[in-house]
PDB file of N, CA and C in Angstrom:
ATOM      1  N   UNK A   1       8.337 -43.336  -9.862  1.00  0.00           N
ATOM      2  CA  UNK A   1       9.577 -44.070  -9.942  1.00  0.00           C
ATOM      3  C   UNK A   1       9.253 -45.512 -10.295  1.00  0.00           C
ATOM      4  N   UNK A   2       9.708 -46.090 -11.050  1.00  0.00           N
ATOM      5  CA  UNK A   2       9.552 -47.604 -11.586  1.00  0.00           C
ATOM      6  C   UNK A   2      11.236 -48.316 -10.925  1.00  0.00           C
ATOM      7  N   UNK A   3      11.076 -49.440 -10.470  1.00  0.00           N
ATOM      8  CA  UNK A   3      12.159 -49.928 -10.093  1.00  0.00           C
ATOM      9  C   UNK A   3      11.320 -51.945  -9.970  1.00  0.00           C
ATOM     10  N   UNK A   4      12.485 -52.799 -10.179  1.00  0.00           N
ATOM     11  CA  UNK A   4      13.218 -54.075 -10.388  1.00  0.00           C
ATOM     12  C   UNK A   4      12.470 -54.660  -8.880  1.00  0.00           C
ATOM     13  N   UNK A   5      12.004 -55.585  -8.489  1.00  0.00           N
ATOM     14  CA  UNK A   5      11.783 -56.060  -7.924  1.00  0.00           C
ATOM     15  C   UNK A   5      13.479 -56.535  -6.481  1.00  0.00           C
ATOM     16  N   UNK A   6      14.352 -57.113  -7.410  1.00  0.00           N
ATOM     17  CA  UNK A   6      15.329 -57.417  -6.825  1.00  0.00           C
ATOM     18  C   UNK A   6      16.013 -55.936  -6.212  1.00  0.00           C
ATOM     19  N   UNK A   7      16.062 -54.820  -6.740  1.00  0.00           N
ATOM     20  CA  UNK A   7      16.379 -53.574  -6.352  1.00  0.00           C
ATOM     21  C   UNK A   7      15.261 -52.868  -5.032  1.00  0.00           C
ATOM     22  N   UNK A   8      14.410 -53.292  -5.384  1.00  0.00           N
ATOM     23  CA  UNK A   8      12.981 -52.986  -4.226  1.00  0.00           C
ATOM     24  C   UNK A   8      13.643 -53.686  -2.862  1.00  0.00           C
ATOM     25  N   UNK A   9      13.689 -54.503  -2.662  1.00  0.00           N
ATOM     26  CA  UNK A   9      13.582 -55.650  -1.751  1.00  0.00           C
ATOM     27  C   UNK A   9      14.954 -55.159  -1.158  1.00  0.00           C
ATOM     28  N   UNK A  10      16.486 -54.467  -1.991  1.00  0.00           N
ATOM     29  CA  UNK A  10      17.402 -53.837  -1.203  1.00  0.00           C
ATOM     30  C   UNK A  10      17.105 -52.567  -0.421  1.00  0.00           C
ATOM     31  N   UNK A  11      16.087 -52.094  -1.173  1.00  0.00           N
ATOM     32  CA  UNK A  11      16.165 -50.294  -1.114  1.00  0.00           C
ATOM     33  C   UNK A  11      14.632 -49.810  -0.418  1.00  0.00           C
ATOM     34  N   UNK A  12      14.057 -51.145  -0.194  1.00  0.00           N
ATOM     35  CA  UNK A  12      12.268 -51.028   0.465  1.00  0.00           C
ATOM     36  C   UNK A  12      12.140 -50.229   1.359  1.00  0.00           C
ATOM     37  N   UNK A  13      13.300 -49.465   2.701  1.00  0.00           N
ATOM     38  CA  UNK A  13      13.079 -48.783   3.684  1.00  0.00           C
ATOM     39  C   UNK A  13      13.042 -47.056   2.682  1.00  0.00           C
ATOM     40  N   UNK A  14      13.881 -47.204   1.749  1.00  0.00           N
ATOM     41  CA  UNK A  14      13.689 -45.966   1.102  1.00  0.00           C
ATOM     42  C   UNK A  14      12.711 -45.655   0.200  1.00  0.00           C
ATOM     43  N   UNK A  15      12.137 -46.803  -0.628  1.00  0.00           N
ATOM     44  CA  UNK A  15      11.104 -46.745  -1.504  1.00  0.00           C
ATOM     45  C   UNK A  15       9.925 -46.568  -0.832  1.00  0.00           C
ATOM     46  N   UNK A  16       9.849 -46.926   0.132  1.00  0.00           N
ATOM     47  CA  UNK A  16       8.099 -46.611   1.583  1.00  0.00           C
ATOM     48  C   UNK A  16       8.985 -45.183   1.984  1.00  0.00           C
ATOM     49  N   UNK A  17      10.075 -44.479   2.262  1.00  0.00           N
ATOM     50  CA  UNK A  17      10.043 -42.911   2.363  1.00  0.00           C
ATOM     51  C   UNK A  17       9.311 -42.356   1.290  1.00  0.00           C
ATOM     52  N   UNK A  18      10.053 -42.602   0.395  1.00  0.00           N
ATOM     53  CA  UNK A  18       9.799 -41.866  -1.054  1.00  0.00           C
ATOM     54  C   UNK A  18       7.681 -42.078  -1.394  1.00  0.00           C
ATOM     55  N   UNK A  19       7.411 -42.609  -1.313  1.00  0.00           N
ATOM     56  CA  UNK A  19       5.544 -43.162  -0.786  1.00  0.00           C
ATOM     57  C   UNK A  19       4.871 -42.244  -0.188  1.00  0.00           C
ATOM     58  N   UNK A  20       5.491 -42.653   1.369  1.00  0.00           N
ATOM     59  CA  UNK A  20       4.871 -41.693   2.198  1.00  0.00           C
ATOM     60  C   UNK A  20       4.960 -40.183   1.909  1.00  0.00           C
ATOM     61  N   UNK A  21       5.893 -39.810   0.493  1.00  0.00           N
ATOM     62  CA  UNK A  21       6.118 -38.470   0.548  1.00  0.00           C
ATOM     63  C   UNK A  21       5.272 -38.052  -0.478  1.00  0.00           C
ATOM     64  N   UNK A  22       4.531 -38.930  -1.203  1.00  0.00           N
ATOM     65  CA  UNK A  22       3.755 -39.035  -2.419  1.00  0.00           C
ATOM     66  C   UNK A  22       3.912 -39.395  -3.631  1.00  0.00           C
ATOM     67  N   UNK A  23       5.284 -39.807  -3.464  1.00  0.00           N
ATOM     68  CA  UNK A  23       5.923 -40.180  -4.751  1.00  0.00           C
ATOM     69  C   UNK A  23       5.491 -41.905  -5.305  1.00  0.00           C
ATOM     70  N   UNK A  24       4.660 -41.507  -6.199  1.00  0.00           N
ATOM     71  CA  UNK A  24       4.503 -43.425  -6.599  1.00  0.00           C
ATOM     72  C   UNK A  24       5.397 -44.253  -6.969  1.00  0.00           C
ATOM     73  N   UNK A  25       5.313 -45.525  -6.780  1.00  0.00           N
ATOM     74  CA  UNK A  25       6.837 -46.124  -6.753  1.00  0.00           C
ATOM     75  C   UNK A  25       6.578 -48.060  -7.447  1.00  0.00           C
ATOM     76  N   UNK A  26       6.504 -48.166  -8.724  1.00  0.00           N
ATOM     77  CA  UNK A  26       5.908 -48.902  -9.402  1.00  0.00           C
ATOM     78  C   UNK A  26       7.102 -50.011  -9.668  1.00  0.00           C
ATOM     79  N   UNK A  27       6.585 -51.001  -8.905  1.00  0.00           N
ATOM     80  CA  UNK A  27       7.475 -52.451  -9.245  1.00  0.00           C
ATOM     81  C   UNK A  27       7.677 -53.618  -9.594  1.00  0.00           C
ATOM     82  N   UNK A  28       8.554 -54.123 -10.546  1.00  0.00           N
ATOM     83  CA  UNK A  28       8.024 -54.545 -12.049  1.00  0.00           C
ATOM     84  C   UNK A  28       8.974 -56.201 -11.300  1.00  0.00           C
ATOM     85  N   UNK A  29       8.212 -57.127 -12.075  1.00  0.00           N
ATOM     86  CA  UNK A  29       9.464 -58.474 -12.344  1.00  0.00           C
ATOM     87  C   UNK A  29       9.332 -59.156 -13.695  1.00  0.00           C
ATOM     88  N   UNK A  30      10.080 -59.140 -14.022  1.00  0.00           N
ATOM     89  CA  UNK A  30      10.852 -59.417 -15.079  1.00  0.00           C
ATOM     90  C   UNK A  30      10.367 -58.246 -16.893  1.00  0.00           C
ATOM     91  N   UNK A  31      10.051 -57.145 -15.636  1.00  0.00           N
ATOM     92  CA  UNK A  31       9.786 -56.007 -16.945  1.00  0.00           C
ATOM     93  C   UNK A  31       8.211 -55.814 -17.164  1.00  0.00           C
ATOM     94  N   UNK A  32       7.770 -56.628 -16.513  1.00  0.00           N
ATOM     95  CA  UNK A  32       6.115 -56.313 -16.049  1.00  0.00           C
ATOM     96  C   UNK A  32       5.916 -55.892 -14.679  1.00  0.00           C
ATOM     97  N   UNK A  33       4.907 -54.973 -14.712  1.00  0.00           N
ATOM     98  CA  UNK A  33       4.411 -54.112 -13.431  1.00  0.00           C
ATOM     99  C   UNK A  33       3.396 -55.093 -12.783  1.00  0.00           C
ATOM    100  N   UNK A  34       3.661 -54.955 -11.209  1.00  0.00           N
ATOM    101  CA  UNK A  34       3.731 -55.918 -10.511  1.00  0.00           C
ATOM    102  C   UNK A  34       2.801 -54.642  -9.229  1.00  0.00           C
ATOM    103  N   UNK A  35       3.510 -54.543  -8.508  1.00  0.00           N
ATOM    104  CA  UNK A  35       2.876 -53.697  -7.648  1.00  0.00           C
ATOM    105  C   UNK A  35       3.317 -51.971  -7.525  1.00  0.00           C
ATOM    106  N   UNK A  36       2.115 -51.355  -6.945  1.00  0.00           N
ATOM    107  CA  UNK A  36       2.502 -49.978  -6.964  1.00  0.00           C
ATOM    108  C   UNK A  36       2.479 -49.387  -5.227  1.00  0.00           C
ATOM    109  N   UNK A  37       3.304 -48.976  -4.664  1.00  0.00           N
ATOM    110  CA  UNK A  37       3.569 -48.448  -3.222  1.00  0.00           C
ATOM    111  C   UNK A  37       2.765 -46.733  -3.789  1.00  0.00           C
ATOM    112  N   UNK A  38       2.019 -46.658  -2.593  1.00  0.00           N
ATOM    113  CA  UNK A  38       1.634 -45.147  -2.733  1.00  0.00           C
ATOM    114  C   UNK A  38       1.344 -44.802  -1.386  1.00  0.00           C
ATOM    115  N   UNK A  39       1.307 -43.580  -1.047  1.00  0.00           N
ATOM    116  CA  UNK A  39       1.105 -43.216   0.246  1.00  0.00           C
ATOM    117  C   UNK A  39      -0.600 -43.828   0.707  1.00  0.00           C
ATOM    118  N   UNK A  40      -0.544 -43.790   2.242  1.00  0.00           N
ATOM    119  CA  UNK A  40      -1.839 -44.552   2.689  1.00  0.00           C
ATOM    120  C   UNK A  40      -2.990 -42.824   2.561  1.00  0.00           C
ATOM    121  N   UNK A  41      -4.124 -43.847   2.675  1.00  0.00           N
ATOM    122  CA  UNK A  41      -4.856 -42.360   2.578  1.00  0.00           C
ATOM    123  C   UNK A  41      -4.740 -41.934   3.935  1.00  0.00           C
ATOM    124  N   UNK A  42      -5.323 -40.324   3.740  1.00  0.00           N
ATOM    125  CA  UNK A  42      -5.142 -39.804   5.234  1.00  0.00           C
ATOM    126  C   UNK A  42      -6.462 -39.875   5.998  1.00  0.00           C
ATOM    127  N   UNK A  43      -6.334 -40.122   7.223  1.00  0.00           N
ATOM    128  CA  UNK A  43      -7.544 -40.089   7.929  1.00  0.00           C
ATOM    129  C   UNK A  43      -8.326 -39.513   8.002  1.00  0.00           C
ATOM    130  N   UNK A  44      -8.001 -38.152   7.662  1.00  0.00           N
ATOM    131  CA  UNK A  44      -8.811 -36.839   7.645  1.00  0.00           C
ATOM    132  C   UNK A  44      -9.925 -37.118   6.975  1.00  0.00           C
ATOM    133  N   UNK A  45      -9.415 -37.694   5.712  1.00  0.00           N
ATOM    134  CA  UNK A  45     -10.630 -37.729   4.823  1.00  0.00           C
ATOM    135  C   UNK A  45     -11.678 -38.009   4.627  1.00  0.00           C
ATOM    136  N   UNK A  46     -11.718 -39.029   5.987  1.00  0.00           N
ATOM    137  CA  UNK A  46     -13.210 -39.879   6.147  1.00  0.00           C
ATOM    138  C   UNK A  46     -14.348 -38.796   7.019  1.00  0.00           C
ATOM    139  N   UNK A  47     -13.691 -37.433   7.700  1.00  0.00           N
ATOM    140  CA  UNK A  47     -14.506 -36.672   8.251  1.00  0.00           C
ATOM    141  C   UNK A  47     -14.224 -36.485   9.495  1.00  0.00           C
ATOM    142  N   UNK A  48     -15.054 -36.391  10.717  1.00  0.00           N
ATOM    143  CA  UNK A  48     -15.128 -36.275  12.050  1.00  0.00           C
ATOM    144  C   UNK A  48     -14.905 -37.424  12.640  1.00  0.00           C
ATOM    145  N   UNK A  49     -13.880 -38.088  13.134  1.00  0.00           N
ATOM    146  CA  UNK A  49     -13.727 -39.794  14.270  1.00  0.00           C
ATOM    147  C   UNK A  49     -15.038 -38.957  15.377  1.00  0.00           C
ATOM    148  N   UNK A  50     -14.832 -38.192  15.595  1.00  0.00           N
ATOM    149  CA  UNK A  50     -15.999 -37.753  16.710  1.00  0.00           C
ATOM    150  C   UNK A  50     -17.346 -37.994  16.334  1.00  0.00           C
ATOM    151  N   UNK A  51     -17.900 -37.659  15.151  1.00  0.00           N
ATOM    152  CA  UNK A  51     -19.367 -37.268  14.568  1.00  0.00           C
ATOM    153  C   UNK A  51     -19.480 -39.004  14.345  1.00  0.00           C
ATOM    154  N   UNK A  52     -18.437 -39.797  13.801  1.00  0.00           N
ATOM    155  CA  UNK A  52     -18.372 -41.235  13.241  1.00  0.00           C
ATOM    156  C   UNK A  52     -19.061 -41.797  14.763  1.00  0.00           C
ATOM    157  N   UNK A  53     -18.435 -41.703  15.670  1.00  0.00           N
ATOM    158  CA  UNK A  53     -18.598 -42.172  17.354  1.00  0.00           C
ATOM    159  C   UNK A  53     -20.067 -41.955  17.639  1.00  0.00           C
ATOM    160  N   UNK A  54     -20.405 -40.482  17.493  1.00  0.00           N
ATOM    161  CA  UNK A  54     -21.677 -39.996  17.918  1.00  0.00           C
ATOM    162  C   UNK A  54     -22.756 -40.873  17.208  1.00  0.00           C
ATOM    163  N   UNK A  55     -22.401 -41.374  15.934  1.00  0.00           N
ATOM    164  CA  UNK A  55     -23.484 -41.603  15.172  1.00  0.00           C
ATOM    165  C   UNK A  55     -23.812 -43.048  15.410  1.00  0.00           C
ATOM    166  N   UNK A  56     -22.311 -43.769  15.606  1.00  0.00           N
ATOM    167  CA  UNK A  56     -22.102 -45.299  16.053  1.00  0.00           C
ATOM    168  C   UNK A  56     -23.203 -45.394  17.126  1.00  0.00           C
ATOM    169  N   UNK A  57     -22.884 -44.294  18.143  1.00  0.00           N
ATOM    170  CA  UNK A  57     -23.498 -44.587  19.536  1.00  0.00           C
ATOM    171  C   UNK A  57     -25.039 -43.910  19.463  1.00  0.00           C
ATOM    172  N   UNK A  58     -25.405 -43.238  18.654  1.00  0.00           N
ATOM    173  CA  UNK A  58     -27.168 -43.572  18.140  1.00  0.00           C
ATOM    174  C   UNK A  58     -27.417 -44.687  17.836  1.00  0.00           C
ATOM    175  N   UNK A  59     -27.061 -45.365  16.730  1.00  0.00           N
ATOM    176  CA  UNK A  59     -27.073 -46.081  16.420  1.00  0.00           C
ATOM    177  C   UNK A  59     -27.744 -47.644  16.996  1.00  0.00           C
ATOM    178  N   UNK A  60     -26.598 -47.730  18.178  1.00  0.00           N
ATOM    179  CA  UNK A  60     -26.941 -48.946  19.568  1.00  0.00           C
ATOM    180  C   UNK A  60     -28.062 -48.284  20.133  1.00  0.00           C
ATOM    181  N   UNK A  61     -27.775 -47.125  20.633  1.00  0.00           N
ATOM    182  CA  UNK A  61     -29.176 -46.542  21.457  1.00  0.00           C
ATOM    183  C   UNK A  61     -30.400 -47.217  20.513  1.00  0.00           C
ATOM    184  N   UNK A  62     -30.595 -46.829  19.258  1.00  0.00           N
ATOM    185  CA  UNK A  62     -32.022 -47.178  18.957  1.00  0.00           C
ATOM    186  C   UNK A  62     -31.896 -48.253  18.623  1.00  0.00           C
ATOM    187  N   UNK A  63     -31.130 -49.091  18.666  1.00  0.00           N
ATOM    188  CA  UNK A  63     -31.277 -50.691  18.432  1.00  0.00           C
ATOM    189  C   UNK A  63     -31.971 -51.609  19.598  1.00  0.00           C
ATOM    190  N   UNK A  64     -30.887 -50.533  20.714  1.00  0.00           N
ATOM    191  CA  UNK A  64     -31.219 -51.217  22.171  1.00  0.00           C
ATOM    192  C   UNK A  64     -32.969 -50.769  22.626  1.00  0.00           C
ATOM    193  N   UNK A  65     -33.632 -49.869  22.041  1.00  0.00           N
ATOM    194  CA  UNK A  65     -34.815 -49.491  22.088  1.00  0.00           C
ATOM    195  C   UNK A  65     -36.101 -50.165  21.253  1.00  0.00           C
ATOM    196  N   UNK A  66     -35.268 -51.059  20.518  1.00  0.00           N
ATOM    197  CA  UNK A  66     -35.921 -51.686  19.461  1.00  0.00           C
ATOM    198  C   UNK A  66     -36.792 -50.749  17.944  1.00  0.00           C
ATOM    199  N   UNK A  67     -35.766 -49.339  18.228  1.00  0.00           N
ATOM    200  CA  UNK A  67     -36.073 -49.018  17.075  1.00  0.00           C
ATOM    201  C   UNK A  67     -34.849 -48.690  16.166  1.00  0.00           C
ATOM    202  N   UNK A  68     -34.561 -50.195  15.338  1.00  0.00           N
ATOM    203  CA  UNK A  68     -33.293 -49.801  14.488  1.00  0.00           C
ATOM    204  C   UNK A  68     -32.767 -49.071  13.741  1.00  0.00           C
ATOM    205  N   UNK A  69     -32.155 -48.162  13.119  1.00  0.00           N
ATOM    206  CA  UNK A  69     -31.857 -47.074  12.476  1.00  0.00           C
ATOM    207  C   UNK A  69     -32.125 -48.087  10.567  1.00  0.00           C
ATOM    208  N   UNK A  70     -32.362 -47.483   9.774  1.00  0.00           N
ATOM    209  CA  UNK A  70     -32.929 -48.333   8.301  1.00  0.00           C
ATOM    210  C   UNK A  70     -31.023 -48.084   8.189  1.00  0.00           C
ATOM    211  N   UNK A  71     -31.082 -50.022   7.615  1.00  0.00           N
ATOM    212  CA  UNK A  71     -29.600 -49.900   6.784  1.00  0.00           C
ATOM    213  C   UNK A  71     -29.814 -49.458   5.205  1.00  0.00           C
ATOM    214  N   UNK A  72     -28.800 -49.440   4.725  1.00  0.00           N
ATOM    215  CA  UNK A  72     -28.715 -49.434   3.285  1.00  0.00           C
ATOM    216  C   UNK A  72     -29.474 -50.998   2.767  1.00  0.00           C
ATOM    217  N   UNK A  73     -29.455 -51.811   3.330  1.00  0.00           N
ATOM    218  CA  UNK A  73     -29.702 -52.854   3.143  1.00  0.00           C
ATOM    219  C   UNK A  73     -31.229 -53.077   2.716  1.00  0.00           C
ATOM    220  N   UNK A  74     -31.858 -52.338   4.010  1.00  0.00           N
ATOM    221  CA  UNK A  74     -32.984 -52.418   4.396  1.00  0.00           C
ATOM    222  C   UNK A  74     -33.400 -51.547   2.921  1.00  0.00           C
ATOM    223  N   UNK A  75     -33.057 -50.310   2.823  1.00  0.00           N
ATOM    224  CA  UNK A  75     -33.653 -49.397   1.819  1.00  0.00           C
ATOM    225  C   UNK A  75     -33.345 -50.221   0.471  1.00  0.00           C
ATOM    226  N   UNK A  76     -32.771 -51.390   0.008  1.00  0.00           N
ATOM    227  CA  UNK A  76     -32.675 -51.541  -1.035  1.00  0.00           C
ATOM    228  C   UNK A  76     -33.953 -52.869  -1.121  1.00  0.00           C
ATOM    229  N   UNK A  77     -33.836 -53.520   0.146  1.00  0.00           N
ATOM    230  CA  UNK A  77     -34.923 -54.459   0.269  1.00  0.00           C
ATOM    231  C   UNK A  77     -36.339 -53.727  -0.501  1.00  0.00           C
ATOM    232  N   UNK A  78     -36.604 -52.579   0.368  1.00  0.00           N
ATOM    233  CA  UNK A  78     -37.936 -51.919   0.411  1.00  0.00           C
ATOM    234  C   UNK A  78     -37.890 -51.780  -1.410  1.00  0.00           C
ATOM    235  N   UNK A  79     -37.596 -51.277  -1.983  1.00  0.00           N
ATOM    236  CA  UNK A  79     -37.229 -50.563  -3.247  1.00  0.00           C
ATOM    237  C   UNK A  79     -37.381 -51.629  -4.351  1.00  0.00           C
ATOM    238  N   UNK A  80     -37.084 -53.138  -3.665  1.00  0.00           N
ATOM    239  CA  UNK A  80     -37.466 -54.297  -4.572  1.00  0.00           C
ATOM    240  C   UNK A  80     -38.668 -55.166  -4.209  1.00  0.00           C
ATOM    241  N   UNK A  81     -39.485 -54.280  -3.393  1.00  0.00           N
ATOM    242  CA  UNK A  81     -40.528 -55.508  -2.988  1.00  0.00           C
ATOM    243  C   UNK A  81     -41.467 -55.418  -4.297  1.00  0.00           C
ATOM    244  N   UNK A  82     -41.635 -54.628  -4.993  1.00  0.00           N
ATOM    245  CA  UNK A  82     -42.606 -54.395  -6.112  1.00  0.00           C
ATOM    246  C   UNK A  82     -41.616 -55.525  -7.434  1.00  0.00           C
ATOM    247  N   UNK A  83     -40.948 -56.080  -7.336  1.00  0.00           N
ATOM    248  CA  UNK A  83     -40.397 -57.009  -8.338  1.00  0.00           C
ATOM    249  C   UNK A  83     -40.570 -58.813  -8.065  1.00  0.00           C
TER     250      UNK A  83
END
């Protein structure tokens, strides 16, 4: 759905229904596209909140042990020491 900025701003409680239902909802001022409303992603998608927790809380454990888990950081460090 493409709609007017000034029409958005009347009709915004219905244009975030129409979103959340998947419907994209593209809004223009003065005939240029401006912003696009789309549904939020779903949580699901990121995986397990449980397995995310479990891994968080390794994580501290071996920090607090003084053996840190390698960041991404770290592995990109290593990978440039030869430059």
């Amino acid at each position: 759905m493409v709609t007017n900025l000034r029409d958005a701003k009347s009709r915004f409680s219905e244009l975030v229904k129409l979103a959340a239902d998947g419907e994209d909802v593209l809004i223009t001022v003065r005939g240029e596209p401006m912003v696009k409303l789309t549904r939020a992603v779903d949580a699901a998608r990121f995986g397990d909140r449980e397995a995310w927790i479990d891994g968080l809380a390794e994580a501290a454990a071996m920090e607090q042990a003084g053996n840190p888990m390698a960041t991404t950081q770290a592995y990109w460090d290593e990978s440039r020491t030869d430059r």
